[in-house]
Each structure stands twice: as structure tokens, then as C-alpha cells.
C-alpha atoms as a PDB file:
ATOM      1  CA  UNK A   1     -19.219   9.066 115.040  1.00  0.00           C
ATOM      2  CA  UNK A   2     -21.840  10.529 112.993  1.00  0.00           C
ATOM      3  CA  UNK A   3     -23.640  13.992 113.450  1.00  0.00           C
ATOM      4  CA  UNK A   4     -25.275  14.907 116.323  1.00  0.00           C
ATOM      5  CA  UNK A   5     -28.520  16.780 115.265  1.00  0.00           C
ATOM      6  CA  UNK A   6     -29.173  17.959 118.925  1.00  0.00           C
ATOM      7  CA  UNK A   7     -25.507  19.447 119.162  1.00  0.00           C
ATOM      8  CA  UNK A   8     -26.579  23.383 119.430  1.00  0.00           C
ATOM      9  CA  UNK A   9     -23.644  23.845 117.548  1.00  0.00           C
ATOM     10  CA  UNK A  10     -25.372  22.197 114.086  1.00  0.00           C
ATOM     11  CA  UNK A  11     -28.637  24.200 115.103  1.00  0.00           C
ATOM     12  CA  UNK A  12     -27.476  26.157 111.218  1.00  0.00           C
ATOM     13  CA  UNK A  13     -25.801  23.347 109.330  1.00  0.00           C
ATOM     14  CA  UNK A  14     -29.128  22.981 106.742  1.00  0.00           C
ATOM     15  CA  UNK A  15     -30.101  26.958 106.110  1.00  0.00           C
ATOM     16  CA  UNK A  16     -27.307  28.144 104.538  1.00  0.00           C
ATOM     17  CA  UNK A  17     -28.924  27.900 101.000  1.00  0.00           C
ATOM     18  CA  UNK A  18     -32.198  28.502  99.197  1.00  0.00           C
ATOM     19  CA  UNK A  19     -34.023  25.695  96.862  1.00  0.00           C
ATOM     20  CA  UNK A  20     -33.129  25.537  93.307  1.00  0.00           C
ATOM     21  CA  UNK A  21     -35.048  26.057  90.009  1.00  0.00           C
ATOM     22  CA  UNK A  22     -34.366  22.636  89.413  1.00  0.00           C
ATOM     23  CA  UNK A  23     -36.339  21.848  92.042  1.00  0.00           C
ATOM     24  CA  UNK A  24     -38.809  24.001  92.524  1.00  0.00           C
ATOM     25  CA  UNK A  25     -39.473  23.504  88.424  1.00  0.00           C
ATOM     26  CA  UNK A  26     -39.329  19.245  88.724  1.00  0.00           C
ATOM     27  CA  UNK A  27     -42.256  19.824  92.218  1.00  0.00           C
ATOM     28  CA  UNK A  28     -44.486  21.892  89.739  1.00  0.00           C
ATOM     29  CA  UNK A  29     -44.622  19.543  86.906  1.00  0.00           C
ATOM     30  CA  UNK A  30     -45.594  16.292  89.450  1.00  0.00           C
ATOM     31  CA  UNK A  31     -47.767  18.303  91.449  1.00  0.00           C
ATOM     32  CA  UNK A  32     -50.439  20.988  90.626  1.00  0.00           C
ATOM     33  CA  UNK A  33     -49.050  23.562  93.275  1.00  0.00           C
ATOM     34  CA  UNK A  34     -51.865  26.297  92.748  1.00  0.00           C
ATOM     35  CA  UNK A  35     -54.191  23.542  94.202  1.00  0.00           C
ATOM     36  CA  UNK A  36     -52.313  23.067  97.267  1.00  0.00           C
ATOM     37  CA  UNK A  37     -53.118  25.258 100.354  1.00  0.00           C
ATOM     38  CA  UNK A  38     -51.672  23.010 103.195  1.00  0.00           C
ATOM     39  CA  UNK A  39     -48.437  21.441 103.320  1.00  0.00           C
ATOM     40  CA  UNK A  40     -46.421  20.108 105.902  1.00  0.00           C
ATOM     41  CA  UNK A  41     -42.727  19.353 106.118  1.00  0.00           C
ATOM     42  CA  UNK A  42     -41.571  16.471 107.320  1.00  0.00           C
ATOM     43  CA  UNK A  43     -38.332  16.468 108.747  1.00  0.00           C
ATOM     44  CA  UNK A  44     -38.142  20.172 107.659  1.00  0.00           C
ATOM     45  CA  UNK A  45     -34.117  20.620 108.860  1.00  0.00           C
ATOM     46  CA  UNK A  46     -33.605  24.519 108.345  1.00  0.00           C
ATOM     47  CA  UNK A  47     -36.941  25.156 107.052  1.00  0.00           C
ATOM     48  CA  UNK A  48     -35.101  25.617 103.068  1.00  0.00           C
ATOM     49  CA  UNK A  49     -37.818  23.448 101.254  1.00  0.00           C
ATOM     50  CA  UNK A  50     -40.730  25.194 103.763  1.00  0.00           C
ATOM     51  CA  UNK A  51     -39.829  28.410 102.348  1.00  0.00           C
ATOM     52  CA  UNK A  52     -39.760  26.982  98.704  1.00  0.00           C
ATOM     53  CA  UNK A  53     -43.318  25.854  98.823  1.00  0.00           C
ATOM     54  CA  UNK A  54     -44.581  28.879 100.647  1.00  0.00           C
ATOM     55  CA  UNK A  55     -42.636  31.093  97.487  1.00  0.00           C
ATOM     56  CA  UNK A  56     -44.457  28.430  95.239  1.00  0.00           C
ATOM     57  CA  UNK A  57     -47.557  29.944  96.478  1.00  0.00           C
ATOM     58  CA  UNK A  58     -48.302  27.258  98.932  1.00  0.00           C
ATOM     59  CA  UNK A  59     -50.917  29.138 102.119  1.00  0.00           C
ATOM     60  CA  UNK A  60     -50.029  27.641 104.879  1.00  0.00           C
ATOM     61  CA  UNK A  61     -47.040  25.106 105.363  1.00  0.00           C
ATOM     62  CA  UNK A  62     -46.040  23.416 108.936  1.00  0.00           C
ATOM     63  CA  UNK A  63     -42.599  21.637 109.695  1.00  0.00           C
ATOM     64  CA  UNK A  64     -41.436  19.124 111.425  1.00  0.00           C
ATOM     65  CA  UNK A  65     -38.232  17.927 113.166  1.00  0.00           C
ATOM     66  CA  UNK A  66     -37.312  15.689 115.841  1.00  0.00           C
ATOM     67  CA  UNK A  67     -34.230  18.323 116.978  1.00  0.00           C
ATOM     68  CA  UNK A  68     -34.700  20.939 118.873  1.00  0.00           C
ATOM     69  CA  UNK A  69     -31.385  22.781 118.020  1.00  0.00           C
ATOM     70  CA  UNK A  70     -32.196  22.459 114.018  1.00  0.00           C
ATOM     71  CA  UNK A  71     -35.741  24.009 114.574  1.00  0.00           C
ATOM     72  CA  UNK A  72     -34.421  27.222 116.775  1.00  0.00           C
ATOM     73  CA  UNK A  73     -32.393  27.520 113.152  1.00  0.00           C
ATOM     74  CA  UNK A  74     -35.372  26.983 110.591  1.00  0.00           C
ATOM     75  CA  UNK A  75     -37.013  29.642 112.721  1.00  0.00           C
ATOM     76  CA  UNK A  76     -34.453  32.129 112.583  1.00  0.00           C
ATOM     77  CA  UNK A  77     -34.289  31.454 108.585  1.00  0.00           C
ATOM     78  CA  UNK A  78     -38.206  31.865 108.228  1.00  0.00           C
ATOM     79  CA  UNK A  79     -38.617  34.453 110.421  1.00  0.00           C
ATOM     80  CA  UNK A  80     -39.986  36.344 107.246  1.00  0.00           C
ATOM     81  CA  UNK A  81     -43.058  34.026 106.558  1.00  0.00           C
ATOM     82  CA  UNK A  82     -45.555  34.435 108.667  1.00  0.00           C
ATOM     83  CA  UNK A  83     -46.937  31.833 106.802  1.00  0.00           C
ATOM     84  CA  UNK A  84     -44.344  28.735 107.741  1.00  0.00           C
ATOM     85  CA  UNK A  85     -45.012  27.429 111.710  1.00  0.00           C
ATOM     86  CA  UNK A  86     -43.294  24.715 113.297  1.00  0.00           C
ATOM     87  CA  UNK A  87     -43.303  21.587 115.526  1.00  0.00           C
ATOM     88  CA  UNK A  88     -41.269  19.610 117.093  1.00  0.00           C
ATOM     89  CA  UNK A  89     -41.857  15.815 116.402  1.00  0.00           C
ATOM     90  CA  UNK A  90     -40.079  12.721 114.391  1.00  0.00           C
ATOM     91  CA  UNK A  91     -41.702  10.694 111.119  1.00  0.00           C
ATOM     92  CA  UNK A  92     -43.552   8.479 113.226  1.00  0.00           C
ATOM     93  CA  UNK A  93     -45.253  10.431 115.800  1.00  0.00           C
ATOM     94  CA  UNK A  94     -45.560  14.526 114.422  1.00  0.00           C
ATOM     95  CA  UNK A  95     -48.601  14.790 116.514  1.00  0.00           C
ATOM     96  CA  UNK A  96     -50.503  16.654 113.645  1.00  0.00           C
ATOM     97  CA  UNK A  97     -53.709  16.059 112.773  1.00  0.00           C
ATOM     98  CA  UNK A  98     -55.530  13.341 110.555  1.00  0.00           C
ATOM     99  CA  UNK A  99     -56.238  14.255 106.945  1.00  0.00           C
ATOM    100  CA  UNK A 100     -55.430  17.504 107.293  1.00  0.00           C
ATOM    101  CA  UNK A 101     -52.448  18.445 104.314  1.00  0.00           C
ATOM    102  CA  UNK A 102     -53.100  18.291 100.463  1.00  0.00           C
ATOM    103  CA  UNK A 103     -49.060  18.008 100.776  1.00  0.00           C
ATOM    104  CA  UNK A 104     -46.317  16.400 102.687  1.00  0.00           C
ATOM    105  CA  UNK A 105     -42.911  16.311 101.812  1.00  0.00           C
ATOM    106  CA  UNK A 106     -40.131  14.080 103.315  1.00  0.00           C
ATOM    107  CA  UNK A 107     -36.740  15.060 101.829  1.00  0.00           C
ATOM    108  CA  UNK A 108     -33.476  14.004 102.477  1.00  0.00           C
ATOM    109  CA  UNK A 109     -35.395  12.295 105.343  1.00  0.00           C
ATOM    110  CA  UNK A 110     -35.594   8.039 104.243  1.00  0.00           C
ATOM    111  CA  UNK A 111     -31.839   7.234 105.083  1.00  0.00           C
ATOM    112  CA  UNK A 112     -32.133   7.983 108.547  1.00  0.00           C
ATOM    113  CA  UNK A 113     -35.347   5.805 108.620  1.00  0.00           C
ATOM    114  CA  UNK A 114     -35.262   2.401 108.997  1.00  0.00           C
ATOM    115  CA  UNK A 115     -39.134   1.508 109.070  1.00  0.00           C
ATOM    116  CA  UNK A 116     -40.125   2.685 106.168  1.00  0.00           C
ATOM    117  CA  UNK A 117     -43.569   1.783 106.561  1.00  0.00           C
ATOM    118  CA  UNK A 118     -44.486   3.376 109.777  1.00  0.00           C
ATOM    119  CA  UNK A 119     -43.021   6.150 108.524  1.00  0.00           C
ATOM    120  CA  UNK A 120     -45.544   6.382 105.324  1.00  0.00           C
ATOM    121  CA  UNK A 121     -47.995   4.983 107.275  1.00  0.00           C
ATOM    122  CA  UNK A 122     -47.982   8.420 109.460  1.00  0.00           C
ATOM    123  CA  UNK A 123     -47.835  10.696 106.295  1.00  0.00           C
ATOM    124  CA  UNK A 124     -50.751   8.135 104.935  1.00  0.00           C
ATOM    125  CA  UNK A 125     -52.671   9.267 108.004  1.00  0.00           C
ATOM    126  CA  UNK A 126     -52.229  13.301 107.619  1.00  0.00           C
ATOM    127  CA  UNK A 127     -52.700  13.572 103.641  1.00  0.00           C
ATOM    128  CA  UNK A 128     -56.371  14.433 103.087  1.00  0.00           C
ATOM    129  CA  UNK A 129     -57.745  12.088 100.323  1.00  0.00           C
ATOM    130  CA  UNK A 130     -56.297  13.298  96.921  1.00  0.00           C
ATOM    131  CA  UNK A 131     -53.594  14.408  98.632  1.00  0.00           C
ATOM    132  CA  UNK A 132     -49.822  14.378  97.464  1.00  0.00           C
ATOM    133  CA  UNK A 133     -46.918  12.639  98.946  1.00  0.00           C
ATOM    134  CA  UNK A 134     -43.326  14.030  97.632  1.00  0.00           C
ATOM    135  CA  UNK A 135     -40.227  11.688  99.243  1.00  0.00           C
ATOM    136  CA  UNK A 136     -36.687  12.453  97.815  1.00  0.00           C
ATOM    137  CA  UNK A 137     -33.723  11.062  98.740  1.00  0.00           C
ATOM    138  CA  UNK A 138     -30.892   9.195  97.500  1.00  0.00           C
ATOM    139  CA  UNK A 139     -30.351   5.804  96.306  1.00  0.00           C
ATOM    140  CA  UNK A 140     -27.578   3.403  96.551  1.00  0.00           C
ATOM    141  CA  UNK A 141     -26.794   4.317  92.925  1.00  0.00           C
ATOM    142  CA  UNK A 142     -27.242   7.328  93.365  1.00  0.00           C
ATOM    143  CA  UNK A 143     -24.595   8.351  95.906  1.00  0.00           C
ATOM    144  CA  UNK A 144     -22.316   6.309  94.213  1.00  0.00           C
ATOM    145  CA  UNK A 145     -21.857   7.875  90.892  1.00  0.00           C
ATOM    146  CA  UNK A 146     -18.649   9.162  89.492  1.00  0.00           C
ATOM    147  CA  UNK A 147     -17.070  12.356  90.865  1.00  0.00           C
ATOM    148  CA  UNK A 148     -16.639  15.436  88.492  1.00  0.00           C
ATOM    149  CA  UNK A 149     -16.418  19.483  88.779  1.00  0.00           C
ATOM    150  CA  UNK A 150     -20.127  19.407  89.345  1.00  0.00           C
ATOM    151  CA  UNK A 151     -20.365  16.105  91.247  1.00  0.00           C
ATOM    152  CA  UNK A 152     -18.102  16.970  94.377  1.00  0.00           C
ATOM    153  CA  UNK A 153     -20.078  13.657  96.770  1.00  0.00           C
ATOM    154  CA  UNK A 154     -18.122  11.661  93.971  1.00  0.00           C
ATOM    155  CA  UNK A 155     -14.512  12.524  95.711  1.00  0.00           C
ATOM    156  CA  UNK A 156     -16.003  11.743  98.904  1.00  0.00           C
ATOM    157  CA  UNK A 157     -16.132   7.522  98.479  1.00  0.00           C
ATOM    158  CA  UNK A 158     -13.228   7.676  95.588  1.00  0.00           C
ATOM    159  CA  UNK A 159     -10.621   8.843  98.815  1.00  0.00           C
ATOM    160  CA  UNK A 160     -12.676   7.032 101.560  1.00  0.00           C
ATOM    161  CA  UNK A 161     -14.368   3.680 100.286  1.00  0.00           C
ATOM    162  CA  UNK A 162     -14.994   2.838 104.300  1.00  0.00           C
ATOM    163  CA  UNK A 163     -17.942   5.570 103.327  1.00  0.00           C
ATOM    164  CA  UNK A 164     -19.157   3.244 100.653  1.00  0.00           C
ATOM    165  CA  UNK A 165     -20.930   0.649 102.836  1.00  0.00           C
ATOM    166  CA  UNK A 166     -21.923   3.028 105.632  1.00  0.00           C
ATOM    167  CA  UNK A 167     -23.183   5.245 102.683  1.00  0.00           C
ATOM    168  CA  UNK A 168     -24.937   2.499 100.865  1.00  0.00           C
ATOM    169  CA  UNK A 169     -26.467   0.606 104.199  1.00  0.00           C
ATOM    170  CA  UNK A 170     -28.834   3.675 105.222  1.00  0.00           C
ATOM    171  CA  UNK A 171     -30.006   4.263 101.665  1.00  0.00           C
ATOM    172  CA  UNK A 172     -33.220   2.020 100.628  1.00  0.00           C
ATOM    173  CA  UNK A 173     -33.105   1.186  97.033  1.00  0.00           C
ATOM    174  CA  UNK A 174     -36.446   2.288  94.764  1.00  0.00           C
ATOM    175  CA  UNK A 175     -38.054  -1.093  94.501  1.00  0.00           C
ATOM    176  CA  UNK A 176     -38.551  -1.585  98.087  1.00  0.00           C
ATOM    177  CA  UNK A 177     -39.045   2.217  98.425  1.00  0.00           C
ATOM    178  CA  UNK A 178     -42.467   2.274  96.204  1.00  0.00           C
ATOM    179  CA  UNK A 179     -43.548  -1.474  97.418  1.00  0.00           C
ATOM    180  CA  UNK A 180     -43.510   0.003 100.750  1.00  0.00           C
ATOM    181  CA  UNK A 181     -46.136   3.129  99.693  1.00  0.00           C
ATOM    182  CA  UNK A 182     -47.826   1.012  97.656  1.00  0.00           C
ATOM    183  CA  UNK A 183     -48.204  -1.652 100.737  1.00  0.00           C
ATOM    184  CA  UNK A 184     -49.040   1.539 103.030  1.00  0.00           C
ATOM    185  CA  UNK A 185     -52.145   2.489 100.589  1.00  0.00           C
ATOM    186  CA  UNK A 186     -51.259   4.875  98.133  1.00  0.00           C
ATOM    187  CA  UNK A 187     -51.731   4.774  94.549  1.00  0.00           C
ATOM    188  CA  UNK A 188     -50.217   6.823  90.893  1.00  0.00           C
ATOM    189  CA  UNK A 189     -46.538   5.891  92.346  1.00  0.00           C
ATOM    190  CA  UNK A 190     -43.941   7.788  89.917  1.00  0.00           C
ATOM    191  CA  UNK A 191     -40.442   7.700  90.289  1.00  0.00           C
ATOM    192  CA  UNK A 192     -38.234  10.336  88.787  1.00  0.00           C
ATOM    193  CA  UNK A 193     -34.444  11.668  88.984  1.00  0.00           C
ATOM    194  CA  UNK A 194     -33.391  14.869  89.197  1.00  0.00           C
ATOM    195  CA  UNK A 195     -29.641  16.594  89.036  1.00  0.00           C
ATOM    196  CA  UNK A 196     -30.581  19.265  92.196  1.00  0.00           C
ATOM    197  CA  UNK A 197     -28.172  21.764  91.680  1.00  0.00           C
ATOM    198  CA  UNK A 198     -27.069  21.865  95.493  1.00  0.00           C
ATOM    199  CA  UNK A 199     -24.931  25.089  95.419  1.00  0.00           C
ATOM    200  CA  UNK A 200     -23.145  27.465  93.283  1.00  0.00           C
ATOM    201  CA  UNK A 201     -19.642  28.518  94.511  1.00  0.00           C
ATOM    202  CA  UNK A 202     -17.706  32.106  93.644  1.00  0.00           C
ATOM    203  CA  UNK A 203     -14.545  30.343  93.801  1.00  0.00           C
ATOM    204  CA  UNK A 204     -12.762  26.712  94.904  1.00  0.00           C
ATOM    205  CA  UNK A 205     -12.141  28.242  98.588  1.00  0.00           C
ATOM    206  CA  UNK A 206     -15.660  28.977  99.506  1.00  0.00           C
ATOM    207  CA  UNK A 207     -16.468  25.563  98.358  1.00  0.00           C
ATOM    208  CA  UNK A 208     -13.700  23.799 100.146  1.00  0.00           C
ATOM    209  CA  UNK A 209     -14.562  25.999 103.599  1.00  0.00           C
ATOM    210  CA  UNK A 210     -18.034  24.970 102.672  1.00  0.00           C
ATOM    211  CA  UNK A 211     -16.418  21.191 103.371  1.00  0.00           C
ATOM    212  CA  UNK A 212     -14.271  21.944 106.179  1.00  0.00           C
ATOM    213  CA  UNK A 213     -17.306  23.413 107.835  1.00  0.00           C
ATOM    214  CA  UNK A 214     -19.293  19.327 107.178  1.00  0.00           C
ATOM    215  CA  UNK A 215     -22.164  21.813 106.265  1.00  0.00           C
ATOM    216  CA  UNK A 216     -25.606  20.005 105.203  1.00  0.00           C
ATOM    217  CA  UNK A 217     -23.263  17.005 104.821  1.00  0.00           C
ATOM    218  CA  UNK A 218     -24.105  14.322 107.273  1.00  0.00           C
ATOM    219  CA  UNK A 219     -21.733  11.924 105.995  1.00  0.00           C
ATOM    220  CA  UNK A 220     -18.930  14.009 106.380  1.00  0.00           C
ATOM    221  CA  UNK A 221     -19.165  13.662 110.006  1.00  0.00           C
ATOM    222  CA  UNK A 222     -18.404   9.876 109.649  1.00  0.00           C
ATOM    223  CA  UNK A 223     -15.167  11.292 109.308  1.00  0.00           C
ATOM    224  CA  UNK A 224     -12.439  12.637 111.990  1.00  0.00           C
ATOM    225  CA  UNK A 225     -10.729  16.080 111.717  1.00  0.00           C
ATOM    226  CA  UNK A 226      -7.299  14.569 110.197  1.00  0.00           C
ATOM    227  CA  UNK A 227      -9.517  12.419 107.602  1.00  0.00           C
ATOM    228  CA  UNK A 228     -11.622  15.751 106.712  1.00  0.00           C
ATOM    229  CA  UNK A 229      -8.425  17.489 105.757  1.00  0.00           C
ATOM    230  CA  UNK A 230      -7.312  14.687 103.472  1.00  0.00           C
ATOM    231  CA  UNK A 231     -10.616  14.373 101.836  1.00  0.00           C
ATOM    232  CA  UNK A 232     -10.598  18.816 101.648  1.00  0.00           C
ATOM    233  CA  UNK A 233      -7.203  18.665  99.799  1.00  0.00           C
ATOM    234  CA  UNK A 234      -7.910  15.435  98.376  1.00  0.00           C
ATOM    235  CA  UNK A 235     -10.911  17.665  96.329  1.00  0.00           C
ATOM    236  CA  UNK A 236      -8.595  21.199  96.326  1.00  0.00           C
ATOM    237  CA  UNK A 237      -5.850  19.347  93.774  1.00  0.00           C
ATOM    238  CA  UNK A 238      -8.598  17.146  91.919  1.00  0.00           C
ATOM    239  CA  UNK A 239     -11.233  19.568  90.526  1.00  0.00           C
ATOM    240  CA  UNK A 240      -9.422  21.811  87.357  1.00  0.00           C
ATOM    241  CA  UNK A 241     -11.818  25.055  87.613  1.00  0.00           C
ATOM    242  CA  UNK A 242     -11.089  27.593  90.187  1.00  0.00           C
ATOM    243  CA  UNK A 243     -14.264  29.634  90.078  1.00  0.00           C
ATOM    244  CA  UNK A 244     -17.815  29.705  89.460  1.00  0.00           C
ATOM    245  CA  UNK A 245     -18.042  25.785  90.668  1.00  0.00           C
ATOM    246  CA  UNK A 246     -21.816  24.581  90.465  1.00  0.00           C
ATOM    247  CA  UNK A 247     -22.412  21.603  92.663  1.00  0.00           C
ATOM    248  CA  UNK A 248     -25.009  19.406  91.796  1.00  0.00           C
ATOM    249  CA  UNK A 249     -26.321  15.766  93.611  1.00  0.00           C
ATOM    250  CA  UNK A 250     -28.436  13.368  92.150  1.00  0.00           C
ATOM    251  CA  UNK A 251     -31.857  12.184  93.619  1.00  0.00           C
ATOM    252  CA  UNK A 252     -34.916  10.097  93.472  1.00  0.00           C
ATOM    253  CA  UNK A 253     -37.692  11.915  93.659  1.00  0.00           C
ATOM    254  CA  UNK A 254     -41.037   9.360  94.188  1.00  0.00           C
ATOM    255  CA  UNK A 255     -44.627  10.908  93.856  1.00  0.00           C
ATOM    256  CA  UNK A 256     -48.159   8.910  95.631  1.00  0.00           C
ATOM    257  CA  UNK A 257     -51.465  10.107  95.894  1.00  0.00           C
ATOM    258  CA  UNK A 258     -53.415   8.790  98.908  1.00  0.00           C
END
């Protein structure tokens, strides 16, 4: 199973939502964001994060994704910056040019990779000297963490622990994660977590049509219609507060300077 990121029909599945505080906040204090004038986006989805760097104050910022159908959405959700262009083009070929970004950010990108290093080795290549590489993603413990009001991924492995290894087996664990920059060249490796707040909800049915809809959840495609509505009422009876839900994930955030 498994989405289909050239399905026209997912072309809106990751713009549906602006960047947190929590984010943008966490991105200031690793990186001095007045200094950067030229960013890229690596596997940019909707083109959220691209607009949170160019509201940070970033100049110019280019993204990057390998689908078609998910760039004819970014575009439509930053048709307001003329400052955000993009490109069609995967981690290992974007077909930009050498040294060229103070910035490049790969997030939520890793766990569909599975060679890491020739995917660094291409962001190695388009970082100017001094420049900063941001990769977030999740972790094996990270995905697996108890479920709560806040925490709704929790549910998703406590109903369906088929998830946990298909889950688990596309997520690279932090060790290898900064051996592999390190291996690749760059240098001042930091790791850090962060509780993203993902989205706040008015009440428990926009969250749980938020679900039905699999939106900017990948791994909810691993499941079939029948399972999703388990899973959807599965969450409905489990979470005690009926409005006002704030959903939060928890990431691995790893900063390198080429």
C-alpha cells in the first residue's frame, strides 16, 4: 500500500497548516537566520517550511520535490511569496547548483531515504562553505512513544502494532544518522529534540476528519479504509477532551556546518 505522492489527488495533503513557534523559535537558536540569504528546501512537500524561512526573513529560498502533483500544491500555497521558486528534483540529483545556499533543510525527508550518504553528500555539494545543514525527522524512539491528548501518532501503533516494524524499518536511528554527516564532511554536529506542535484542533471532529482524510500522514496510508475507521474511532472513544486538542509529534532535529 503506502501513499502515492504522484496521485493528483495528494497534490494538497502537506499545505494544510503553517509552521509552529516551536519551530520556527528551536531554527533561530541553532542557526543565525539574519545571516542567511539563500536557502533551499529539500524535499519541500507543500512548500509549509519554505514559507517559514522566507517569514524568518530568509531572501531567497528554492524547493525541491521529486512529485510533480505535491509541487502544483506548494505553488498554489506560496503563491504570495514572490520570494519562494521551485524545482522539481529528488535528494540525490536536485540539479541546483554547487555551493550556492548558506541553508538547506531536509525535513520529514530521511525515512523515505535509504542512502543516507548520497543524500548528504548532494546537500554537502550545494551548501557554500560555512553553510548550515538542518535534517529533522523522526527516530525509532521517537515514533514510538506513548499516546496521550497531545500525542495522537501514539494511538496509531497501540491499535495497529503491524505499523510498529514498518514504522520503525524506514526510520534511521541518530548514531548512524550523524556518523553518516560526519563521514560525508561536515563538522559542529548537534542533535536536539523538539515537541513540534503539529496542529491545534477547535474540537475532536475536525481532528478525527483531519484522520479520515490520512492528511500529512504517510503512515496512515499503510492502512485500508475498514482499518482507518477502526483506528478513527479507536482515537474518538480514547482521548477525554472534546475541544481545543493541540497535537504535538516529537523529532530529532540534527544541525552540521560544511
Amino acid at each position: 500500500m503506502g501513499i502515492n505522492f504522484h496521485n493528483e489527488k495528494n497534490r494538497n495533503s502537506y499545505t494544510t497548516r503553517n509552521a509552529d513557534n516551536s519551530w520556527v523559535n528551536t531554527i533561530k537558536d541553532l542557526v543565525p537566520i539574519e545571516n542567511i540569504s539563500n536557502a533551499t528546501d529539500i524535499g519541500c512537500g507543500g512548500g509549509i517550511y519554505s514559507k517559514a524561512l522566507a517569514d524568518m526573513g530568509v531572501s531567497s529560498i528554492t524547493g525541491v520535490d521529486f512529485s510533480e502533483a505535491i509541487l502544483e500544491g506548494a505553488k498554489e500555497n506560496c503563491k504570495e511569496y514572490k520570494n519562494i521558486s521551485f524545482k522539481q528534483g529528488n535528494a540525490f540529483h536536485t540539479g541546483l547548483k554547487s555551493n550556492e545556499y548558506d541553508l538547506l533543510l531536509e525535513r520529514a525527508l530521511i525515512h523515505h531515504i535509504d542512502d543516507l550518504q548520497k543524500c548528504f553528500q548532494e546537500a554537502y555539494r550545494l551548501l557554500k562553505d560555512e553553510g548550515y545543514f538542518i535534517v529533522q525527522d523522526r527516530t525509532p524512539d521517537d515514533c514510538l512513544l506513548k499516546d496521550s491528548d497531545s500525542h495522537i501518532r501514539g494511538y496509531f501503533f497501540e491499535l495497529f502494532p503491524k505499523l510498529i516494524e514498518k514504522e520503525t524499518n524506514r526510520r534511521h536511528n541518530s548514531r548512524f544518522v550523524m556518523e553518516t554527516l560526519k563521514e560525508v564532511g561536515f563538522r559542529e554536529i548537534q542533535e536536539v529534540k523538539l515537541w513540534e506542535k503539529r496542529k491545534v484542533y477547535d474540537d475532536k471532529e475536525q481532528l478525527l476528519e483531519d484522520l479520515r482524510a490520512r492528511t500529512g500522514r504517510s503512515i496512515l496510508h499503510e492502512l485500508d479504509d475498514e482499518e482507518l475507521k477502526l483506528l478513527i474511532n479507536y482515537i474518538d472513544k480514547s482521548i477525554s477532551i472534546e475541544y481545543n486538542i493541540v497535537e504535538k509529534d516529537r523529532w530529532t532535529i540534527w544541525i552540521a556546518v560544511k
